[in-house]
PDB file of N, CA and C in Angstrom:
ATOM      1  N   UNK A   1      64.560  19.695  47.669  1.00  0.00           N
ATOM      2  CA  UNK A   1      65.885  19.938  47.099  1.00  0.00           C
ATOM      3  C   UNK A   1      65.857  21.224  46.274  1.00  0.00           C
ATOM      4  N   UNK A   2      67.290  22.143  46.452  1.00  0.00           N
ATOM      5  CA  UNK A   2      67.063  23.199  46.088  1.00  0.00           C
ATOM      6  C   UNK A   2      67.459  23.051  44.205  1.00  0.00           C
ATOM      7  N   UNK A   3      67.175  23.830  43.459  1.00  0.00           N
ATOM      8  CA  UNK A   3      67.220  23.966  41.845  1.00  0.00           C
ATOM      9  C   UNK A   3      68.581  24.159  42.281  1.00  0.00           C
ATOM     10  N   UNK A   4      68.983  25.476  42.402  1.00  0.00           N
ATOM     11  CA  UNK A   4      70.550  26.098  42.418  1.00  0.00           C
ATOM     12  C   UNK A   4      71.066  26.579  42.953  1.00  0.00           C
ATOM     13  N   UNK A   5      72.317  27.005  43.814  1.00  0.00           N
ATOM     14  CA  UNK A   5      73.062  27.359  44.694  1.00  0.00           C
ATOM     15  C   UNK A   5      72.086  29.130  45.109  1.00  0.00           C
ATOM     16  N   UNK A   6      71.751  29.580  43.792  1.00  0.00           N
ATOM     17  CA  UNK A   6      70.811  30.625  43.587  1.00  0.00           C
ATOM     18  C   UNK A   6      70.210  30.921  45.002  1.00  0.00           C
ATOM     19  N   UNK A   7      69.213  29.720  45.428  1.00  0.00           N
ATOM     20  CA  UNK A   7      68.081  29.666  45.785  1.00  0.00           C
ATOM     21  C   UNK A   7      68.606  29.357  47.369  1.00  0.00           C
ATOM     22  N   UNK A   8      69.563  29.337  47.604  1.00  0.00           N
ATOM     23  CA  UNK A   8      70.377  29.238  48.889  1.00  0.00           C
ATOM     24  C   UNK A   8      70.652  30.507  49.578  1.00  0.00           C
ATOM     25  N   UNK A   9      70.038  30.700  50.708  1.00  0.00           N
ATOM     26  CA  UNK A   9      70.063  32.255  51.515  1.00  0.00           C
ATOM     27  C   UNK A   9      71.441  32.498  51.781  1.00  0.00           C
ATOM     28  N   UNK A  10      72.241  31.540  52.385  1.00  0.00           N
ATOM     29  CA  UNK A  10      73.796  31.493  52.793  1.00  0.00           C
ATOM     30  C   UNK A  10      74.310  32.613  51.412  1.00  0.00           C
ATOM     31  N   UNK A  11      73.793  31.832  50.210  1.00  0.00           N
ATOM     32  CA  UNK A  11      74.789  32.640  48.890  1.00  0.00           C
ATOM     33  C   UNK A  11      73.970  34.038  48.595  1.00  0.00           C
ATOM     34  N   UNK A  12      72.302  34.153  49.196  1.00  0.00           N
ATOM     35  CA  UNK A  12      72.068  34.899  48.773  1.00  0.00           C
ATOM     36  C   UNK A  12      72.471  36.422  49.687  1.00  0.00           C
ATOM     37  N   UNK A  13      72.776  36.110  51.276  1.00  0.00           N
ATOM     38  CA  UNK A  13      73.622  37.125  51.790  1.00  0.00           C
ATOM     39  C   UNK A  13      74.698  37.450  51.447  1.00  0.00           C
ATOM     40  N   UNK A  14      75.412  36.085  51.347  1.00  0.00           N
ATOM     41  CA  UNK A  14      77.062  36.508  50.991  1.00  0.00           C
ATOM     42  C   UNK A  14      77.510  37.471  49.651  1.00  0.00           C
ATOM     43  N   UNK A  15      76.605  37.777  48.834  1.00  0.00           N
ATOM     44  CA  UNK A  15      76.134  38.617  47.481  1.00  0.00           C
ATOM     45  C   UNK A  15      76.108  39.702  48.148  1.00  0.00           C
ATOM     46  N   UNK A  16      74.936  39.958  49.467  1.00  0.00           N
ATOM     47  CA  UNK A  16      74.601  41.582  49.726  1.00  0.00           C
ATOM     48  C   UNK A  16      75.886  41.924  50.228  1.00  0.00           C
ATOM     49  N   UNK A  17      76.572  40.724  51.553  1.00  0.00           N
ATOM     50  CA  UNK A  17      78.092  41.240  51.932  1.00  0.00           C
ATOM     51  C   UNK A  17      78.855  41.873  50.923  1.00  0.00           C
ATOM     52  N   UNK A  18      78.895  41.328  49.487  1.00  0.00           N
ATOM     53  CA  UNK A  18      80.173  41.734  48.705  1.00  0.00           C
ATOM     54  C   UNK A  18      79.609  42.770  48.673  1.00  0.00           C
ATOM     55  N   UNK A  19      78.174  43.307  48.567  1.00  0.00           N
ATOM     56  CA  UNK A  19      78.489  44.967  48.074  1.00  0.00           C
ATOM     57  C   UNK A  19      78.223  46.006  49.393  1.00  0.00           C
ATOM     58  N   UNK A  20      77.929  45.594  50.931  1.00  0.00           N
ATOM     59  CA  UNK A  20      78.323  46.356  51.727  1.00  0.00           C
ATOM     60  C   UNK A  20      79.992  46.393  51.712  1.00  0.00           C
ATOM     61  N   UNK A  21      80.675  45.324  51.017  1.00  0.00           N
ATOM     62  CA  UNK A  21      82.286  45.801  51.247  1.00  0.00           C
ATOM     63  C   UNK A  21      82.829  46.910  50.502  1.00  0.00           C
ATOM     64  N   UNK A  22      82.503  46.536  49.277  1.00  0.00           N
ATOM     65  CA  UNK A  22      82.513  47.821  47.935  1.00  0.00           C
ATOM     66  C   UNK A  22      82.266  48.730  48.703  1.00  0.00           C
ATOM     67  N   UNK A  23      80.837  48.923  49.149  1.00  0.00           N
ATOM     68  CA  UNK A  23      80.786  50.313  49.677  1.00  0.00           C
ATOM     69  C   UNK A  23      81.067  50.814  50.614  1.00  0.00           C
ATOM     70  N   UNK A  24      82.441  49.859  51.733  1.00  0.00           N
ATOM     71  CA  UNK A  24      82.877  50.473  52.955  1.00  0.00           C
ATOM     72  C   UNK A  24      84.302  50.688  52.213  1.00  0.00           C
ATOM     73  N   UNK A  25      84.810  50.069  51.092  1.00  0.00           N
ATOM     74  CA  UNK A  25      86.223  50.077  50.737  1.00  0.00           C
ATOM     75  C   UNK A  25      86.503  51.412  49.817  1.00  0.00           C
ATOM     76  N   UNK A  26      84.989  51.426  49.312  1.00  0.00           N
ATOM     77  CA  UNK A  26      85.251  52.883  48.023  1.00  0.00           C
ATOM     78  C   UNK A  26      85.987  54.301  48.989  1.00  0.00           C
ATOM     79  N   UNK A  27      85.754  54.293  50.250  1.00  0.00           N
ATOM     80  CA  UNK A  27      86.091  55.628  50.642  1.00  0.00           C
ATOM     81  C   UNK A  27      87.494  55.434  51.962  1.00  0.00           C
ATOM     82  N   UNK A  28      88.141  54.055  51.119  1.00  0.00           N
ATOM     83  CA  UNK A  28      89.209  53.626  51.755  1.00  0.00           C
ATOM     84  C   UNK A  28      90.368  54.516  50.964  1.00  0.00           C
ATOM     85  N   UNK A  29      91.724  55.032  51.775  1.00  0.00           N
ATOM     86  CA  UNK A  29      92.627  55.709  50.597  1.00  0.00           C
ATOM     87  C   UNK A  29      93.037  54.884  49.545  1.00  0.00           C
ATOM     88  N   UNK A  30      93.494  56.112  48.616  1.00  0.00           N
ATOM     89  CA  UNK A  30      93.408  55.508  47.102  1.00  0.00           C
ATOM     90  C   UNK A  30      94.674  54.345  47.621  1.00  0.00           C
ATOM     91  N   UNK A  31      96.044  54.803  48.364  1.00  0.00           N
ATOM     92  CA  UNK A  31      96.766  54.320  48.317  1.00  0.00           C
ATOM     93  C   UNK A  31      96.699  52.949  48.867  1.00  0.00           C
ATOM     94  N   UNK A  32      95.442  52.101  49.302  1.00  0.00           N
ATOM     95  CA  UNK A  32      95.050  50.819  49.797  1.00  0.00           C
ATOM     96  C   UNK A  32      94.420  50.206  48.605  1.00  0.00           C
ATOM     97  N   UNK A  33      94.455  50.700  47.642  1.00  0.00           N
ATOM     98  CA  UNK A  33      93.359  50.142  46.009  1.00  0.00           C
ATOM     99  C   UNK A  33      94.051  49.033  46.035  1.00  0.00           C
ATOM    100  N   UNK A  34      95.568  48.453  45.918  1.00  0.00           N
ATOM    101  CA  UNK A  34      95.769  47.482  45.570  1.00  0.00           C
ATOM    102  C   UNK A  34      96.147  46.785  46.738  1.00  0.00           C
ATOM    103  N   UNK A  35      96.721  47.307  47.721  1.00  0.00           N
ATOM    104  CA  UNK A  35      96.106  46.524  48.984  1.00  0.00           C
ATOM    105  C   UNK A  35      95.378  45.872  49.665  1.00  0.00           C
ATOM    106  N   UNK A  36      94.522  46.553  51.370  1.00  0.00           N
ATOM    107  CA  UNK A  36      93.635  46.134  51.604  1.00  0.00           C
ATOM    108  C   UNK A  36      92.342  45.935  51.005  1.00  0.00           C
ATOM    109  N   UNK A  37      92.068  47.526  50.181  1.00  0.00           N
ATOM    110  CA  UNK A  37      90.910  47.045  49.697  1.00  0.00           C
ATOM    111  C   UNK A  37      90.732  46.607  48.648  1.00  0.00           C
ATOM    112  N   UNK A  38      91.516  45.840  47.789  1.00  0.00           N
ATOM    113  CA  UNK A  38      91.276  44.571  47.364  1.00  0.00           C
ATOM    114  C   UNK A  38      91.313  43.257  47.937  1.00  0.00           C
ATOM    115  N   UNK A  39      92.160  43.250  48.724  1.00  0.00           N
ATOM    116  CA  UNK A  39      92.308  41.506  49.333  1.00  0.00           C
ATOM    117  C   UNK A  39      90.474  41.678  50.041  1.00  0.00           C
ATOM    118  N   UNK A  40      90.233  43.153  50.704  1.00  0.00           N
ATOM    119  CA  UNK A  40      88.724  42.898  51.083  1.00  0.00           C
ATOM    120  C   UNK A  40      87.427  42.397  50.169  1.00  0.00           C
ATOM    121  N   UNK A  41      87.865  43.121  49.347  1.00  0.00           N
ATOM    122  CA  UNK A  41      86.714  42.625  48.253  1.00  0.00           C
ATOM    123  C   UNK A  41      86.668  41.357  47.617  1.00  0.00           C
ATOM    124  N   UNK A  42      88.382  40.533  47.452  1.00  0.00           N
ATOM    125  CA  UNK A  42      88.746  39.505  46.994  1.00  0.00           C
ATOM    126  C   UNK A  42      88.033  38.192  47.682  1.00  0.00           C
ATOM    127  N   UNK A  43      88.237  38.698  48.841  1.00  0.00           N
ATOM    128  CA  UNK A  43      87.918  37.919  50.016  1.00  0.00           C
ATOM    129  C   UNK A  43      86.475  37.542  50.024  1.00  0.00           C
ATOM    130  N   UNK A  44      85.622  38.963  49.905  1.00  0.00           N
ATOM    131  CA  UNK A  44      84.357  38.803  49.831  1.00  0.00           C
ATOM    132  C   UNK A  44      83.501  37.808  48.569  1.00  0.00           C
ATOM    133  N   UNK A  45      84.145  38.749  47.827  1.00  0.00           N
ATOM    134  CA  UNK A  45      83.659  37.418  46.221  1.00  0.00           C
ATOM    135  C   UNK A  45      83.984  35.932  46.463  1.00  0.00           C
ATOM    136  N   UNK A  46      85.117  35.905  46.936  1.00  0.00           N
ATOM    137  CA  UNK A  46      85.367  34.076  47.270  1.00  0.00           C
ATOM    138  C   UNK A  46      84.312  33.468  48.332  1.00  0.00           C
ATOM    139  N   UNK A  47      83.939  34.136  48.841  1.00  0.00           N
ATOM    140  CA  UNK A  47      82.539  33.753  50.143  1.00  0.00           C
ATOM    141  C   UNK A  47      81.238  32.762  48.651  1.00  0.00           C
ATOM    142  N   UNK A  48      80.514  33.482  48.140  1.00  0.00           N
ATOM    143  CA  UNK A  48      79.515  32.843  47.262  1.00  0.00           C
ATOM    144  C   UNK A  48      80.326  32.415  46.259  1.00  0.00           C
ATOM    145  N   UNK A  49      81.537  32.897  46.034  1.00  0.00           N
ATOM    146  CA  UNK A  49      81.783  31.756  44.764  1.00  0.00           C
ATOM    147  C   UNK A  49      82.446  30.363  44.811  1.00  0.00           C
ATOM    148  N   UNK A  50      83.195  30.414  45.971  1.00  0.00           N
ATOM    149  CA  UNK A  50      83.285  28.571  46.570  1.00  0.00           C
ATOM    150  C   UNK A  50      82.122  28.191  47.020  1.00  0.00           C
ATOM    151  N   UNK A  51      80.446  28.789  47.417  1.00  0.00           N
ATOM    152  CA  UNK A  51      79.333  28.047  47.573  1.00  0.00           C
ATOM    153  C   UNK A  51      78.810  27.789  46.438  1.00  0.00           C
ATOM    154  N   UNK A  52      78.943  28.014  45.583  1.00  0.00           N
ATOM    155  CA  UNK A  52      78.083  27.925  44.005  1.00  0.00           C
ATOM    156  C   UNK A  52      79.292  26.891  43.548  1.00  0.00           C
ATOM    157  N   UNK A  53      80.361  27.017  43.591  1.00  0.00           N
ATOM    158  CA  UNK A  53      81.571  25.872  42.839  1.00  0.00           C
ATOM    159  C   UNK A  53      81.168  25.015  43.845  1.00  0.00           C
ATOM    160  N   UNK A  54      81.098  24.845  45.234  1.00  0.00           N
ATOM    161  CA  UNK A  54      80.890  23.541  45.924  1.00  0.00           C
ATOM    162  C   UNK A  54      79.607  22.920  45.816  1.00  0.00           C
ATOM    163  N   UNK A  55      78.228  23.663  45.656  1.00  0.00           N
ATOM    164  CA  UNK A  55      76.883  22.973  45.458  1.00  0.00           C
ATOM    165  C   UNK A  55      77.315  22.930  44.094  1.00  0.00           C
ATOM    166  N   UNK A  56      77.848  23.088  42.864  1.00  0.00           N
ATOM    167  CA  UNK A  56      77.711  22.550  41.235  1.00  0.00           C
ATOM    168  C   UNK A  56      78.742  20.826  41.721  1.00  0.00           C
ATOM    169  N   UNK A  57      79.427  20.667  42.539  1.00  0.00           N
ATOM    170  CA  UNK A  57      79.931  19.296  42.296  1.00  0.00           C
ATOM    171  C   UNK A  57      79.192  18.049  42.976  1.00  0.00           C
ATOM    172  N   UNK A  58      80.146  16.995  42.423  1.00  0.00           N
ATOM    173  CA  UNK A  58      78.908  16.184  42.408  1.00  0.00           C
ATOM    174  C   UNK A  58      78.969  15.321  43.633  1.00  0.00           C
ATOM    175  N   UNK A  59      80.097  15.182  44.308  1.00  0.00           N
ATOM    176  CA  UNK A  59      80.210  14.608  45.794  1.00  0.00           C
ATOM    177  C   UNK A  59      79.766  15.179  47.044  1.00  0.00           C
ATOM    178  N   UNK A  60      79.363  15.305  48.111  1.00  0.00           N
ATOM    179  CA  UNK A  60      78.713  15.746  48.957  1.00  0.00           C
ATOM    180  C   UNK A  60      80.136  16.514  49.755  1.00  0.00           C
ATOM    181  N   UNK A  61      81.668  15.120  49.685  1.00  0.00           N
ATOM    182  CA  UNK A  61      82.368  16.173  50.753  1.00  0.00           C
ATOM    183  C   UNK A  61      83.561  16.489  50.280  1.00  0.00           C
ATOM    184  N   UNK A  62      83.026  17.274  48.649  1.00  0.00           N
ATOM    185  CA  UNK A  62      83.815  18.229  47.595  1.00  0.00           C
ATOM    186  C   UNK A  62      83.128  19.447  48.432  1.00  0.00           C
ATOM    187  N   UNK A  63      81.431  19.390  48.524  1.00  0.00           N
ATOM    188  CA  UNK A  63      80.817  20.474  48.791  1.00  0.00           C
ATOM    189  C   UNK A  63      81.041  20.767  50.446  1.00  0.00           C
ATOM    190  N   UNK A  64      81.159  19.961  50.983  1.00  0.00           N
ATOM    191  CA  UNK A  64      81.877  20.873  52.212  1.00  0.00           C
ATOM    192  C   UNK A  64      83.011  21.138  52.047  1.00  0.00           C
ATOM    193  N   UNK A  65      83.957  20.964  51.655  1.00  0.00           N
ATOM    194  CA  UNK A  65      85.108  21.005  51.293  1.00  0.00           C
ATOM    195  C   UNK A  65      84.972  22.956  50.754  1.00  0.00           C
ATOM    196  N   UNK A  66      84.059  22.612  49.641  1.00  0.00           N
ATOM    197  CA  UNK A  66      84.296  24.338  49.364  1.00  0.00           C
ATOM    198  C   UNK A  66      83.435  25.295  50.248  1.00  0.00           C
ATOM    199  N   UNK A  67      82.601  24.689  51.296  1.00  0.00           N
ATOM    200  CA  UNK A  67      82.078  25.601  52.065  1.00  0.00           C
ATOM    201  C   UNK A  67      83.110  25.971  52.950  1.00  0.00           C
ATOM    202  N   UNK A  68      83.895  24.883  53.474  1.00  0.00           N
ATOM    203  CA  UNK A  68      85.022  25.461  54.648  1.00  0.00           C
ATOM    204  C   UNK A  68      86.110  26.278  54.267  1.00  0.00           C
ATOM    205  N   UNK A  69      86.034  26.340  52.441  1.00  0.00           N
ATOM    206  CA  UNK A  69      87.011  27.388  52.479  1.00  0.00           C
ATOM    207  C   UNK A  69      86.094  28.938  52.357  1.00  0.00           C
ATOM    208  N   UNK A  70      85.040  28.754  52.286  1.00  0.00           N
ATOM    209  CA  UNK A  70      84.097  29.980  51.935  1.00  0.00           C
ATOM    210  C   UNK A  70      83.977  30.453  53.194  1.00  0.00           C
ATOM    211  N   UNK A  71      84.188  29.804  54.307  1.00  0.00           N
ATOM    212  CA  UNK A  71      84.311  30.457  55.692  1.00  0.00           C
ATOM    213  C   UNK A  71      85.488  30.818  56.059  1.00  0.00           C
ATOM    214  N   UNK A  72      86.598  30.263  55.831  1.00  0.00           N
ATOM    215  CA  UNK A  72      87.747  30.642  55.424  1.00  0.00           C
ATOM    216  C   UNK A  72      87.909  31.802  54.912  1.00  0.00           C
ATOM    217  N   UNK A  73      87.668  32.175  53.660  1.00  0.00           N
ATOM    218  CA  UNK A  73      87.107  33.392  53.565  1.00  0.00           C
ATOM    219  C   UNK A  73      86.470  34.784  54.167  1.00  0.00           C
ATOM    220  N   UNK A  74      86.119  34.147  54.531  1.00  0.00           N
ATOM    221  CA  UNK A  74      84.867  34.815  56.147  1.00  0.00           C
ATOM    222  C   UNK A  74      85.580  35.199  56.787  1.00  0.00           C
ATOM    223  N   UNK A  75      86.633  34.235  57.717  1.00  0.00           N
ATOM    224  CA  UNK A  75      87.047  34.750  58.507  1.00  0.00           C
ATOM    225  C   UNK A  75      88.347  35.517  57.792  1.00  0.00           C
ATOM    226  N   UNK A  76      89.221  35.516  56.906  1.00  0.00           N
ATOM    227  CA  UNK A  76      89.902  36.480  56.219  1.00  0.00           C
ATOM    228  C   UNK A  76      89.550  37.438  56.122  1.00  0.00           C
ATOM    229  N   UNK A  77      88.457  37.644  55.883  1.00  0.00           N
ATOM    230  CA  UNK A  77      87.580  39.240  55.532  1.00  0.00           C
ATOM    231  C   UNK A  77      87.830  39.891  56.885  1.00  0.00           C
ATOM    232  N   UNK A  78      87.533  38.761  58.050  1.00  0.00           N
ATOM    233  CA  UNK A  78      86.904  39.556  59.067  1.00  0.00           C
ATOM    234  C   UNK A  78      88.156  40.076  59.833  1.00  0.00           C
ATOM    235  N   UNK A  79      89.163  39.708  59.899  1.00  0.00           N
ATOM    236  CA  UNK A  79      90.597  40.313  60.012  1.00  0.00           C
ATOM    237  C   UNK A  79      91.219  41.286  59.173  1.00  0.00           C
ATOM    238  N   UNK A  80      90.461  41.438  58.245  1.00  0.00           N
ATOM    239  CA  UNK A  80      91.004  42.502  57.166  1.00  0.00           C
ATOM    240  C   UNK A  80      89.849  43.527  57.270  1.00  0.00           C
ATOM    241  N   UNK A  81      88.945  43.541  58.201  1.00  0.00           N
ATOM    242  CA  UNK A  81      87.964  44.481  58.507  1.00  0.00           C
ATOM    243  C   UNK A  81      88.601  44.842  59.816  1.00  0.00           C
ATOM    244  N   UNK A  82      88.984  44.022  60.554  1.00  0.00           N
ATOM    245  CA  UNK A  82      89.839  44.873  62.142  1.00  0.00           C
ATOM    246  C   UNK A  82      90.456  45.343  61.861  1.00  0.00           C
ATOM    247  N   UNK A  83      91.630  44.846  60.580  1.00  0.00           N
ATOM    248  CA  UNK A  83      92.616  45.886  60.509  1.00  0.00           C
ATOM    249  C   UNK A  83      92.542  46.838  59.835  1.00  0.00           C
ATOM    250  N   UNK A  84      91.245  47.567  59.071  1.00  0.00           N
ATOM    251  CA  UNK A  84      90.979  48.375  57.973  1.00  0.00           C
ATOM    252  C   UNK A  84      89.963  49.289  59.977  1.00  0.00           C
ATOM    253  N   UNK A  85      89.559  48.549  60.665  1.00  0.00           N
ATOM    254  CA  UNK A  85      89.020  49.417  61.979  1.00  0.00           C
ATOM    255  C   UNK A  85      90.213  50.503  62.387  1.00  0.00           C
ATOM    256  N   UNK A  86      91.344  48.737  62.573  1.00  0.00           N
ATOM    257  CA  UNK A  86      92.381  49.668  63.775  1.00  0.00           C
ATOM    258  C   UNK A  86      92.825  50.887  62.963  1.00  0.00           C
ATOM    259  N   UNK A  87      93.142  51.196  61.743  1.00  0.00           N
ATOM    260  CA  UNK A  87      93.848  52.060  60.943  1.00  0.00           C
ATOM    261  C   UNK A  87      93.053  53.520  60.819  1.00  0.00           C
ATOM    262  N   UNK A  88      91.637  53.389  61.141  1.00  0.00           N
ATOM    263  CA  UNK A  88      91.013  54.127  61.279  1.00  0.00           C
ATOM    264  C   UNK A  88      90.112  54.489  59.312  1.00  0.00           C
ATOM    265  N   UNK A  89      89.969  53.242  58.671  1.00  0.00           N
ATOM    266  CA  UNK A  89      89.332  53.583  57.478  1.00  0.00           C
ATOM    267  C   UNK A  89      87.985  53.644  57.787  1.00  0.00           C
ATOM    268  N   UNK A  90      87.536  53.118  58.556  1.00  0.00           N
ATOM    269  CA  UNK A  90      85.991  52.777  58.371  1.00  0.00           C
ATOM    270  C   UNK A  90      85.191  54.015  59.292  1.00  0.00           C
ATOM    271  N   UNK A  91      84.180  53.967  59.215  1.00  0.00           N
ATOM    272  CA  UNK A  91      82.935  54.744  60.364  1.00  0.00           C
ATOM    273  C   UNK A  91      82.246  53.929  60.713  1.00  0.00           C
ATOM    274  N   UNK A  92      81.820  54.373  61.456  1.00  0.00           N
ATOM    275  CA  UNK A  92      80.981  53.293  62.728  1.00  0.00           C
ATOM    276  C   UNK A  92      79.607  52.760  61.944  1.00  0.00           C
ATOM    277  N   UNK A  93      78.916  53.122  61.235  1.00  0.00           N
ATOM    278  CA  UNK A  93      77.582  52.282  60.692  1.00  0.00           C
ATOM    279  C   UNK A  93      77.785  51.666  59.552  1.00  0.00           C
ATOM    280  N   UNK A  94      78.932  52.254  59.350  1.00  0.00           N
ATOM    281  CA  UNK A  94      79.149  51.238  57.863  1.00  0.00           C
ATOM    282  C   UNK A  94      79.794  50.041  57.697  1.00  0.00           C
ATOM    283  N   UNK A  95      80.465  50.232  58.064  1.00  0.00           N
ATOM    284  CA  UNK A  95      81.377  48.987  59.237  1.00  0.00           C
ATOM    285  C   UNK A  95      80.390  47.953  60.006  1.00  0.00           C
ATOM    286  N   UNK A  96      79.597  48.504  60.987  1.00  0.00           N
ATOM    287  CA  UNK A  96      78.695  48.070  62.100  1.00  0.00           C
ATOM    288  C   UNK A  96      77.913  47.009  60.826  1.00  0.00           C
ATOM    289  N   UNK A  97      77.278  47.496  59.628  1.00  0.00           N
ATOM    290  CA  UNK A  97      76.517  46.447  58.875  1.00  0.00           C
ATOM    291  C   UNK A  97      77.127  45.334  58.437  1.00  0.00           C
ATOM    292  N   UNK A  98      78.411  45.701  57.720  1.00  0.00           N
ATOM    293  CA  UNK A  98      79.120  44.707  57.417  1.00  0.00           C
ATOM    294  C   UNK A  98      79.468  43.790  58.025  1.00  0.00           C
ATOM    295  N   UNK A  99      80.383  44.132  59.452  1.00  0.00           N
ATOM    296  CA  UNK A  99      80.046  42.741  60.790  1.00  0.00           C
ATOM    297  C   UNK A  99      78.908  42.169  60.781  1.00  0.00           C
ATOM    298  N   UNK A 100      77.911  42.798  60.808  1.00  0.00           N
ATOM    299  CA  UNK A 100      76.402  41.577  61.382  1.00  0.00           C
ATOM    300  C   UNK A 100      76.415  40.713  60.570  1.00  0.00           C
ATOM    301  N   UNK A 101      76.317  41.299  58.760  1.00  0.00           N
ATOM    302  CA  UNK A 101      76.174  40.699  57.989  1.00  0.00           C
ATOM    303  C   UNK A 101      77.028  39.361  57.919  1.00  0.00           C
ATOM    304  N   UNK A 102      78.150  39.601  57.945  1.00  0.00           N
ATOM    305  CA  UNK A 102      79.398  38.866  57.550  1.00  0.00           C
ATOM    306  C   UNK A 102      79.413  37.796  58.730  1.00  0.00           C
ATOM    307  N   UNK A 103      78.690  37.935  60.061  1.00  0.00           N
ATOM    308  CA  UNK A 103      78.735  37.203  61.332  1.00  0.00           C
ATOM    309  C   UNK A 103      77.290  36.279  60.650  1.00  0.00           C
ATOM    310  N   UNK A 104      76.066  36.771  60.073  1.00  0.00           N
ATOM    311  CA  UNK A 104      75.740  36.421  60.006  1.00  0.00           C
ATOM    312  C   UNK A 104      75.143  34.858  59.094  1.00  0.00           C
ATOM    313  N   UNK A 105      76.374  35.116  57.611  1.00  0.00           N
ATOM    314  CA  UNK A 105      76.823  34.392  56.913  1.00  0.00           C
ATOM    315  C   UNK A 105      77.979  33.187  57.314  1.00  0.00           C
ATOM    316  N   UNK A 106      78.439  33.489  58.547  1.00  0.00           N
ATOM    317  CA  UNK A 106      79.553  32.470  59.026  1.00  0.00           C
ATOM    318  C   UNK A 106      78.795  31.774  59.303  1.00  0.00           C
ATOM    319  N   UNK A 107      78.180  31.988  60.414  1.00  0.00           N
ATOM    320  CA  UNK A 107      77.220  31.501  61.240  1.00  0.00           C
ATOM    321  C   UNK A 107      76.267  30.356  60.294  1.00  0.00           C
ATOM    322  N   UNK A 108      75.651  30.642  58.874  1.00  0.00           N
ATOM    323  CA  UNK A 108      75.304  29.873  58.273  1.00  0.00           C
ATOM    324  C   UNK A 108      76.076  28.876  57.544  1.00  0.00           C
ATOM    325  N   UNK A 109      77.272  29.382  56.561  1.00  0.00           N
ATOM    326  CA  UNK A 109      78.035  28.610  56.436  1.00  0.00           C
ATOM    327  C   UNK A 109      78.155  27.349  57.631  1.00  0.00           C
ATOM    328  N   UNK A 110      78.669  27.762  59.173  1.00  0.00           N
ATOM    329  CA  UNK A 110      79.091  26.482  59.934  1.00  0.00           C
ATOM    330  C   UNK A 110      77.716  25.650  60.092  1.00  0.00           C
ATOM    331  N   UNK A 111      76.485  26.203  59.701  1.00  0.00           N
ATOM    332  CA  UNK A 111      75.806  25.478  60.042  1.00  0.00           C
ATOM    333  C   UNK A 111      75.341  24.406  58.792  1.00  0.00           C
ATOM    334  N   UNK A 112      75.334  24.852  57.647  1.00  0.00           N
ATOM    335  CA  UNK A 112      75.541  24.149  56.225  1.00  0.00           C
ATOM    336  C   UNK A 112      76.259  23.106  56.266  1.00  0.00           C
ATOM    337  N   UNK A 113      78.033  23.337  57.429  1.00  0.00           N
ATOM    338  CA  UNK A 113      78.753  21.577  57.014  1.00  0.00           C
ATOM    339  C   UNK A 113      78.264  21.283  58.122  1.00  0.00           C
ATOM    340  N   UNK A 114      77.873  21.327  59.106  1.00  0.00           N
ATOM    341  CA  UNK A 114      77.277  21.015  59.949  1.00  0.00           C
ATOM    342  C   UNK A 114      76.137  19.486  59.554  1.00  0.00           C
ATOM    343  N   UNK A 115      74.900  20.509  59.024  1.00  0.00           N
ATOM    344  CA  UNK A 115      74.042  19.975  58.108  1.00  0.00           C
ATOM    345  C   UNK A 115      74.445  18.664  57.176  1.00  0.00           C
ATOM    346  N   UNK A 116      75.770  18.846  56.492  1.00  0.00           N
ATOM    347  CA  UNK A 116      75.683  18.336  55.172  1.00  0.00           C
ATOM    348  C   UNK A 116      76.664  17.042  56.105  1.00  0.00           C
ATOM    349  N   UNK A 117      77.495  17.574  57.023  1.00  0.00           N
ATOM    350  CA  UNK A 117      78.196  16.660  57.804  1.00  0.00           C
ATOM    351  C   UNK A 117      78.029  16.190  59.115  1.00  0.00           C
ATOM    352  N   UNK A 118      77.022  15.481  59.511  1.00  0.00           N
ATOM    353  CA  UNK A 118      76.665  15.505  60.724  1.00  0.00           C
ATOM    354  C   UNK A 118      77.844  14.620  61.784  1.00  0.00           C
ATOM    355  N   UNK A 119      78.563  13.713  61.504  1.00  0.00           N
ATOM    356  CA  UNK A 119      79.634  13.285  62.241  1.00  0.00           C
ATOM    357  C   UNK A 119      80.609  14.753  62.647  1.00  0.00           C
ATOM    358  N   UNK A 120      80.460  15.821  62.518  1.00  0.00           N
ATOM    359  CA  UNK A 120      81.415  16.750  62.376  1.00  0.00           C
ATOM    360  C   UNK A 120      81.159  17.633  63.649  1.00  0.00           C
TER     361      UNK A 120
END
């Protein structure tokens, strides 16, 4: 059993995601600051912080409960990254990390309620 949400790889990617977003959004136009690239970054922070609010409670399916919105999340981001593509904000490697990453954190997330919910 893990000490703290800490010690959980799922939260400990979804951390590096928030700051590949920062650093694909910083060279987004100014005129998207309160726009896209905030709902992107918004989006991103809600990824580890409904996994740390869902592993601190004390029922098992509170904590899926906040993992499915932390993918939720996920996939919000990941529509607000096509449409930050189609518009033409991003470049190709900077962008390119953030997908793997962000694919690669879903991917754990579904496998976490998965895990925690096996009728599911």
């Amino acid at each position: 059993m893990l000490n703290s949400y800490k010690e959980l790889t799922v939260w400990q990617k979804s951390i590096d995601l928030i700051l590949e977003i920062y650093r694909l959004t910083d060279n987004f136009p100014r005129s998207e600051l309160y726009g896209l690239t905030s709902q992107m970054r918004r989006a991103a922070v809600s990824i580890p912080s409904n996994i740390a609010e869902g592993y601190s409670r004390r029922h098992r399916q509170e904590y899926i409960q906040f993992i499915k919105v932390a993918f939720g999340s996920g996939a919000e981001l990941e529509t607000q990254i096509i449409i930050a593509k189609r518009l033409g904000f991003t470049s190709g490697f900077k962008v390119e990390g953030a997908e793997n990453l962000l694919s690669e954190v879903m991917k754990m997330l579904n496998k976490l309620v998965t895990t925690l919910d096996p009728s599911r």
